[in-house]
C-alpha atoms as a PDB file:
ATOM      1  CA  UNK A   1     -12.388  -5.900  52.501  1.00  0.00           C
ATOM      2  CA  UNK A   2     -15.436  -6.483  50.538  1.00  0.00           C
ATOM      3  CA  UNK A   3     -15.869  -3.279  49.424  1.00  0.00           C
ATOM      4  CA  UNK A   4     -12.256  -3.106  48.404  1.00  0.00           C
ATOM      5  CA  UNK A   5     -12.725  -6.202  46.078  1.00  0.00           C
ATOM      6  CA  UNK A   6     -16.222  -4.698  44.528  1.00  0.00           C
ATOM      7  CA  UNK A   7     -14.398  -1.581  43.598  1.00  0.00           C
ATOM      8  CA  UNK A   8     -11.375  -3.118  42.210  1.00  0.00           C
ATOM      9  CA  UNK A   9     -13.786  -5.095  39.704  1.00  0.00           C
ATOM     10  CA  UNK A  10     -15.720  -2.228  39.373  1.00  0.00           C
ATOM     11  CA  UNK A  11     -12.785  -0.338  37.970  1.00  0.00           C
ATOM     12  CA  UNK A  12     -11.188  -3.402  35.659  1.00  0.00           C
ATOM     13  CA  UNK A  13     -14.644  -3.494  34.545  1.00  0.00           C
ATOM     14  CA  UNK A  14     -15.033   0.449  33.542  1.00  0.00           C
ATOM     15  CA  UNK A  15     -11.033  -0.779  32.011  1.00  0.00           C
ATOM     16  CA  UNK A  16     -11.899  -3.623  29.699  1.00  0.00           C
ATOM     17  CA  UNK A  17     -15.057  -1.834  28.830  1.00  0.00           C
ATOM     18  CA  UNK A  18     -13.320   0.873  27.738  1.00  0.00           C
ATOM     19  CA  UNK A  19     -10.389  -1.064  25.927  1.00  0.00           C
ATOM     20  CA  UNK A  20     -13.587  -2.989  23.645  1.00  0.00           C
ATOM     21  CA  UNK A  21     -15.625   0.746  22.897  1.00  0.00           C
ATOM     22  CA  UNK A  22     -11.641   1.422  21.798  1.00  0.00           C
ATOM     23  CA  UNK A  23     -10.724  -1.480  19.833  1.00  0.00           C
ATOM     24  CA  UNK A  24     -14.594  -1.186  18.424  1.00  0.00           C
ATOM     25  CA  UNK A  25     -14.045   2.411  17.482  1.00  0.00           C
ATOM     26  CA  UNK A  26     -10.601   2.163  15.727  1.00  0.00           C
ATOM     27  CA  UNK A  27     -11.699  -0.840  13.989  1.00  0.00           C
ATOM     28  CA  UNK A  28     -14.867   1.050  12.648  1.00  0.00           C
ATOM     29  CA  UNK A  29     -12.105   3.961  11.523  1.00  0.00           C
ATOM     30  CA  UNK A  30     -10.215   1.047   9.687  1.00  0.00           C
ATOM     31  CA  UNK A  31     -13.079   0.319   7.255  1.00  0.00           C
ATOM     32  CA  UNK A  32     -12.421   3.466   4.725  1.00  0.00           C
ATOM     33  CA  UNK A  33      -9.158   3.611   5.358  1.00  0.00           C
ATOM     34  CA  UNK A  34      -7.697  -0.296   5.052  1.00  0.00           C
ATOM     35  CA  UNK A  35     -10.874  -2.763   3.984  1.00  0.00           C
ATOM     36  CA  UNK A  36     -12.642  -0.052   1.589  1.00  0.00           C
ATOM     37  CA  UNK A  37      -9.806   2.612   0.563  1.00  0.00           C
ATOM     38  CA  UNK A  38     -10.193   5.464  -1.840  1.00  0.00           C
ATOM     39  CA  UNK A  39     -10.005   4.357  -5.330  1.00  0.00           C
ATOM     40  CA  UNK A  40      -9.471   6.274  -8.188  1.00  0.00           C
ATOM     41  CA  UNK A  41     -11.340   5.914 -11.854  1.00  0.00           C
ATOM     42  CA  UNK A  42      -8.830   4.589 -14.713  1.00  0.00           C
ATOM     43  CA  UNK A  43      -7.539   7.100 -17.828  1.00  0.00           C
ATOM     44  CA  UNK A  44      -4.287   7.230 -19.399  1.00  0.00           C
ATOM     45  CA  UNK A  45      -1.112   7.871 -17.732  1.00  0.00           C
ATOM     46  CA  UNK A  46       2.312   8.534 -18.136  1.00  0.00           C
ATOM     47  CA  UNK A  47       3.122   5.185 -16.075  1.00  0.00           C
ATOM     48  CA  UNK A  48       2.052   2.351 -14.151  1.00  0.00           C
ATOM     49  CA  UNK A  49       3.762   1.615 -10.869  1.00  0.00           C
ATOM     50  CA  UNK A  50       3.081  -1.604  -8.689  1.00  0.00           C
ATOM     51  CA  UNK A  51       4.275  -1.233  -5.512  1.00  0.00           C
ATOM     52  CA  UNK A  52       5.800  -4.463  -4.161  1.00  0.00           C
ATOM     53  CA  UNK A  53       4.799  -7.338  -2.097  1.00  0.00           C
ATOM     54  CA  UNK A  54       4.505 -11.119  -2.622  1.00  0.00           C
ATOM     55  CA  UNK A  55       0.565 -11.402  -3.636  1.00  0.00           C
ATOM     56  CA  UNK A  56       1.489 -11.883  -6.748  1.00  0.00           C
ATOM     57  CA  UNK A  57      -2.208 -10.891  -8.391  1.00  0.00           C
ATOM     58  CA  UNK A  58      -0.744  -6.826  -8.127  1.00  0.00           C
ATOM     59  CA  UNK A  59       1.959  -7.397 -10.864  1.00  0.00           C
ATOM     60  CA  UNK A  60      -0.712  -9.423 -13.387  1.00  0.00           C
ATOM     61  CA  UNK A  61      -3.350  -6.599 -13.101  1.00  0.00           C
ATOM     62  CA  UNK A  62      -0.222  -4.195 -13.548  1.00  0.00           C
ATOM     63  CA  UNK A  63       0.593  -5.974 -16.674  1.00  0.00           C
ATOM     64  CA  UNK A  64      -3.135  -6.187 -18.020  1.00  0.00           C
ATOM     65  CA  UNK A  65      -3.258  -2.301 -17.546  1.00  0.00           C
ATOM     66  CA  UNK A  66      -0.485  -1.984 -20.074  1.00  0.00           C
ATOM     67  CA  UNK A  67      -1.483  -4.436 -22.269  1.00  0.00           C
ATOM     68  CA  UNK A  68      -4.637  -2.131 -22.331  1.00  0.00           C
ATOM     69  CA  UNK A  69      -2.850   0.562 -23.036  1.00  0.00           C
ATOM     70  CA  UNK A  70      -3.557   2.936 -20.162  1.00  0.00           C
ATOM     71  CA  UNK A  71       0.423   3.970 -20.355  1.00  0.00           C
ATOM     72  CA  UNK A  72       3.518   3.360 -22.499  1.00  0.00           C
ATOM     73  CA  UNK A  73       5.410   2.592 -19.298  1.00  0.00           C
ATOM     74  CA  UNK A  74       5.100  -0.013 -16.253  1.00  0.00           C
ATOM     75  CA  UNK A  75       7.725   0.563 -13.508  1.00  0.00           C
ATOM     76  CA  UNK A  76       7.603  -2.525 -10.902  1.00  0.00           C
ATOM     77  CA  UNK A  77       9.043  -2.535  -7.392  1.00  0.00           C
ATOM     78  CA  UNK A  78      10.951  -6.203  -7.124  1.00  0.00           C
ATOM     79  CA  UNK A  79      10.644  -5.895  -3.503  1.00  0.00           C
ATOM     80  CA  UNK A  80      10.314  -9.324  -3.506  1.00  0.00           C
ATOM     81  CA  UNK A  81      13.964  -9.423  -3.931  1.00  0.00           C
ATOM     82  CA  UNK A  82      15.952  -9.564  -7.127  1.00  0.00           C
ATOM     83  CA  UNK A  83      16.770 -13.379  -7.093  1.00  0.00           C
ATOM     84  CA  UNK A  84      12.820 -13.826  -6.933  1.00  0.00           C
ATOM     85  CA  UNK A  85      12.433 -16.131 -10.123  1.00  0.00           C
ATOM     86  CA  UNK A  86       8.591 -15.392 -10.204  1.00  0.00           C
ATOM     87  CA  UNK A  87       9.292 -12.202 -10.916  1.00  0.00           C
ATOM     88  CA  UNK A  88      11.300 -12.747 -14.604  1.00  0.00           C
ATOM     89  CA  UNK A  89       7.202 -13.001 -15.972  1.00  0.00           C
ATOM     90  CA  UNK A  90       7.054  -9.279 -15.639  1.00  0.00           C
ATOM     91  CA  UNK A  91      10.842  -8.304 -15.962  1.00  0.00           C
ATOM     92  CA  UNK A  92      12.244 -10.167 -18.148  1.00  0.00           C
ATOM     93  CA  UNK A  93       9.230 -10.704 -20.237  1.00  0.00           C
ATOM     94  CA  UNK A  94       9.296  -8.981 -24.127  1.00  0.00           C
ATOM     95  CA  UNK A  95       6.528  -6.515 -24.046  1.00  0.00           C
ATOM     96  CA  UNK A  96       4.993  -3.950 -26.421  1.00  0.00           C
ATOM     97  CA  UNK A  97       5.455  -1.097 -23.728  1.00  0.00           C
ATOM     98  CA  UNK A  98       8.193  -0.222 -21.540  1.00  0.00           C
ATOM     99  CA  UNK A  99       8.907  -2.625 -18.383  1.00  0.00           C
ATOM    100  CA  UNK A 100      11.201  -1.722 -15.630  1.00  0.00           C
ATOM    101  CA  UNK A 101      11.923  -3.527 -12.305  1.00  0.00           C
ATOM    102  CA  UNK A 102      13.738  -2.155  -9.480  1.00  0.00           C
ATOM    103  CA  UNK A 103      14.732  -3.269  -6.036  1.00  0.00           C
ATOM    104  CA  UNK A 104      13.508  -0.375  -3.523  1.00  0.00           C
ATOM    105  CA  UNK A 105      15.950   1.351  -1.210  1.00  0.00           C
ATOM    106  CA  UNK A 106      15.593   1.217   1.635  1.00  0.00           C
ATOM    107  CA  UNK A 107      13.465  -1.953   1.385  1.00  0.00           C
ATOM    108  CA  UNK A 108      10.036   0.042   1.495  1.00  0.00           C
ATOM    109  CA  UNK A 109       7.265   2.273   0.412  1.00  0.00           C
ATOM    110  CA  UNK A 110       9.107   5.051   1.025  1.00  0.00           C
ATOM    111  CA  UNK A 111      12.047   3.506  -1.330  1.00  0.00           C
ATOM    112  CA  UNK A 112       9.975   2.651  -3.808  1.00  0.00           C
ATOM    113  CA  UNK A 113       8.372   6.378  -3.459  1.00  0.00           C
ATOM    114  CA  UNK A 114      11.689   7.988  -3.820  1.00  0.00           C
ATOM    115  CA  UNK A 115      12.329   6.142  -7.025  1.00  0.00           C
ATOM    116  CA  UNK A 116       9.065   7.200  -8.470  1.00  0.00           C
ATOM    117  CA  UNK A 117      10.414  10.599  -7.555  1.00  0.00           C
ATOM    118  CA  UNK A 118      14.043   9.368  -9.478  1.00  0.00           C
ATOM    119  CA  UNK A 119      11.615   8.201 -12.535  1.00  0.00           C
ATOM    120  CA  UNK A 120       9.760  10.899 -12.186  1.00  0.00           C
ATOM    121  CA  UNK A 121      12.679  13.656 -12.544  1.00  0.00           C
ATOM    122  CA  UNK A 122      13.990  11.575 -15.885  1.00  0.00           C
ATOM    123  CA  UNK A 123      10.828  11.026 -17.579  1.00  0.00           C
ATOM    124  CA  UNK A 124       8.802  14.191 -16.691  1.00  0.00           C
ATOM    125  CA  UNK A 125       5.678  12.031 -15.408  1.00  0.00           C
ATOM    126  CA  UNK A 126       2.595  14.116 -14.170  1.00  0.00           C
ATOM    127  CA  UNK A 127       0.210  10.997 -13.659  1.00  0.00           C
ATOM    128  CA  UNK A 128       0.873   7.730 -12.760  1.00  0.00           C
ATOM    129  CA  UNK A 129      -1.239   4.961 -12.027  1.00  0.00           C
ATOM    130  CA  UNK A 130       0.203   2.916  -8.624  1.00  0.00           C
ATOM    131  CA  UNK A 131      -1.448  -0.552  -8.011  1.00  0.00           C
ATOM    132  CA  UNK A 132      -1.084  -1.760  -4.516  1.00  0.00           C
ATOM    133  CA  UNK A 133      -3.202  -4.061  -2.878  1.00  0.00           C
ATOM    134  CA  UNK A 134      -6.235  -2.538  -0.863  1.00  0.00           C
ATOM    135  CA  UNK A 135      -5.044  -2.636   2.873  1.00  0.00           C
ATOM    136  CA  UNK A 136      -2.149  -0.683   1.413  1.00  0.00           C
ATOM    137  CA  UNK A 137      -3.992   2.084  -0.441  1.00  0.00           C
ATOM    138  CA  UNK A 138      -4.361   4.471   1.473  1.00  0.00           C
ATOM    139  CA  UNK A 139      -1.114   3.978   3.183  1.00  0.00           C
ATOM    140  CA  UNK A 140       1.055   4.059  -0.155  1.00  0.00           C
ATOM    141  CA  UNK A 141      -1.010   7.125  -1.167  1.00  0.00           C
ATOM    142  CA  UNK A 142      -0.205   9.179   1.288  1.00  0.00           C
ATOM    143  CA  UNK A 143       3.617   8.172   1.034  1.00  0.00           C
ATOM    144  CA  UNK A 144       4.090   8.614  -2.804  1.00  0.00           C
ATOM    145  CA  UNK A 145       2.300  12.066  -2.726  1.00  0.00           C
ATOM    146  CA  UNK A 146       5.504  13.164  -0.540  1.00  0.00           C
ATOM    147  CA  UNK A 147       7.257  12.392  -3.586  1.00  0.00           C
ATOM    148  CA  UNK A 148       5.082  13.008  -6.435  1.00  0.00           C
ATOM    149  CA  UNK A 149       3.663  16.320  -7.029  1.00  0.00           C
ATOM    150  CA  UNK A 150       1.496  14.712 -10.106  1.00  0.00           C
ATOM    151  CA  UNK A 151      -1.803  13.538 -10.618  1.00  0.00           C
ATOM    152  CA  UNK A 152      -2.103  10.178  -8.753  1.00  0.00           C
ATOM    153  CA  UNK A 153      -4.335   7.389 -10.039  1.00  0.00           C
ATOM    154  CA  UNK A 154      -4.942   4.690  -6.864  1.00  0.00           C
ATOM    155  CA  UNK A 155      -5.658   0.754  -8.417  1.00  0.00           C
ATOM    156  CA  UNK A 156      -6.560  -2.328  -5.741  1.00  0.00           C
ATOM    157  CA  UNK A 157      -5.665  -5.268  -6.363  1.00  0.00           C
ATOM    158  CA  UNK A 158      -7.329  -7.987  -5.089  1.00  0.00           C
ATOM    159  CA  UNK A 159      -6.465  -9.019  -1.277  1.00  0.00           C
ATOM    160  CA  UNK A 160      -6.894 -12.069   1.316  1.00  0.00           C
ATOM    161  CA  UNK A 161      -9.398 -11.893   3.504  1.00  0.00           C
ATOM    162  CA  UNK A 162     -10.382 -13.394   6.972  1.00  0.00           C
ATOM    163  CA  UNK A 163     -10.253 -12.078  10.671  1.00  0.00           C
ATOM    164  CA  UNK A 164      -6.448 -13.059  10.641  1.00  0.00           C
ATOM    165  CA  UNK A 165      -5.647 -11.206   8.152  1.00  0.00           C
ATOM    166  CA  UNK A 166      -7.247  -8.198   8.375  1.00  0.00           C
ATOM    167  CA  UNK A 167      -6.358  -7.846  12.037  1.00  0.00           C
ATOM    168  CA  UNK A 168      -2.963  -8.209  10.658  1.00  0.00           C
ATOM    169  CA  UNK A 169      -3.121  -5.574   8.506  1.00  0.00           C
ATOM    170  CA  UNK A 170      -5.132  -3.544  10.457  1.00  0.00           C
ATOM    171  CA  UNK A 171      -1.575  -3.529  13.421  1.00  0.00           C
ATOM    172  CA  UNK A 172       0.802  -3.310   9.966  1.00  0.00           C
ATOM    173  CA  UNK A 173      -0.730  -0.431   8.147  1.00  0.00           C
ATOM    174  CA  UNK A 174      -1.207   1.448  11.418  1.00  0.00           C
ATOM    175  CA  UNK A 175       2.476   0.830  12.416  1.00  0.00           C
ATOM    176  CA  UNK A 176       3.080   1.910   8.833  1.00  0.00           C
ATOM    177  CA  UNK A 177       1.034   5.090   9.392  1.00  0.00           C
ATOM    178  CA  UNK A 178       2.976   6.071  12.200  1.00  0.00           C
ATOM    179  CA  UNK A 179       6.315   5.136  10.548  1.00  0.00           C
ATOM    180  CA  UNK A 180       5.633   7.111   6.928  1.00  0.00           C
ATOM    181  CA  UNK A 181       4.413  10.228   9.837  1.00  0.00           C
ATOM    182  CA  UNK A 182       7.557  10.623  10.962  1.00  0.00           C
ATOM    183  CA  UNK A 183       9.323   9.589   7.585  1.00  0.00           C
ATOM    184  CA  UNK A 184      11.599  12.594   6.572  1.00  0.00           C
ATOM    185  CA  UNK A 185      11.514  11.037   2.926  1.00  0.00           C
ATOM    186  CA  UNK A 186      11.039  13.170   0.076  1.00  0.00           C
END
């Protein structure tokens, strides 16, 4: 009986052991893809796009890149929903540039993708700039290159930090991963 309960911990051991080495591993993965993604040097573009979301800071460094004239047009996801009264600062504002808000549908990266594609088809765009905010980077780049065949130009805007958050977004953007892999959009 003895030996029975040695090798029982022996083996839940050998488990959790492996199940930290794992979580260890993946989270080292994380760091290039969520905490330090793949930005991209600014020029001019056709457009600015900022992807939706409710930190807020996305949409004022969208703006700023206008007002500094990297493109005559700034497209911006109100995926914070259209009765969103924070939101009339950037689309309802008067503004020497084009500004254009739309709700994405469905309700996600991928809709906001497919009307980059819809944008993309009326205006002729071959590079945009997207701002996102940097646990979403790499995420939204790989979605709106299913849609856009242009040159892409990746922004971060600033993001939380914290354990709890970036083991949140570690669980969402992988979830999202998976998601946008099986995605049949664009």
């Amino acid at each position: 009986m003895y030996r029975r309960n040695v090798s029982g911990l022996r083996r839940a051991g050998l488990l959790i052991s492996t199940l930290l080495v794992l979580v260890f591993v993946l989270g080292l993965a994380g760091v290039p893809v969520y905490i330090h993604p793949q930005t991209d040097p600014l020029r001019k573009a056709d457009a600015i796009v900022v992807l939706g979301g409710t930190a807020y800071e996305r949409f004022d460094m969208g703006l700023d890149l206008a007002e500094r004239g990297y493109a005559p047009q700034l497209l911006i996801s109100r995926s914070t929903g259209i009765n969103d009264a924070a939101m009339d600062k950037y689309c309802a504002g008067r503004f020497d540039f084009t500004v254009s808000c739309f709700v994405p549908d469905p309700w996600t990266t991928d809709g906001e993708a497919q009307e980059i594609r819809r944008r993309t088809e009326l205006y002729g765009w071959r590079h945009i700039i997207v701002v996102t905010y940097t646990p979403h980077v790499s995420r939204a780049r790989y979605i709106v290159s299913k849609c856009f065949d242009g040159e892409l130009t990746m922004v971060a805007s600033p993001s939380d930090s914290g354990v709890k958050f970036w083991t949140w977004m570690y669980i969402r953007q992988s979830a999202g991963y998976i998601r946008a892999f099986f995605s049949r959009g664009c």
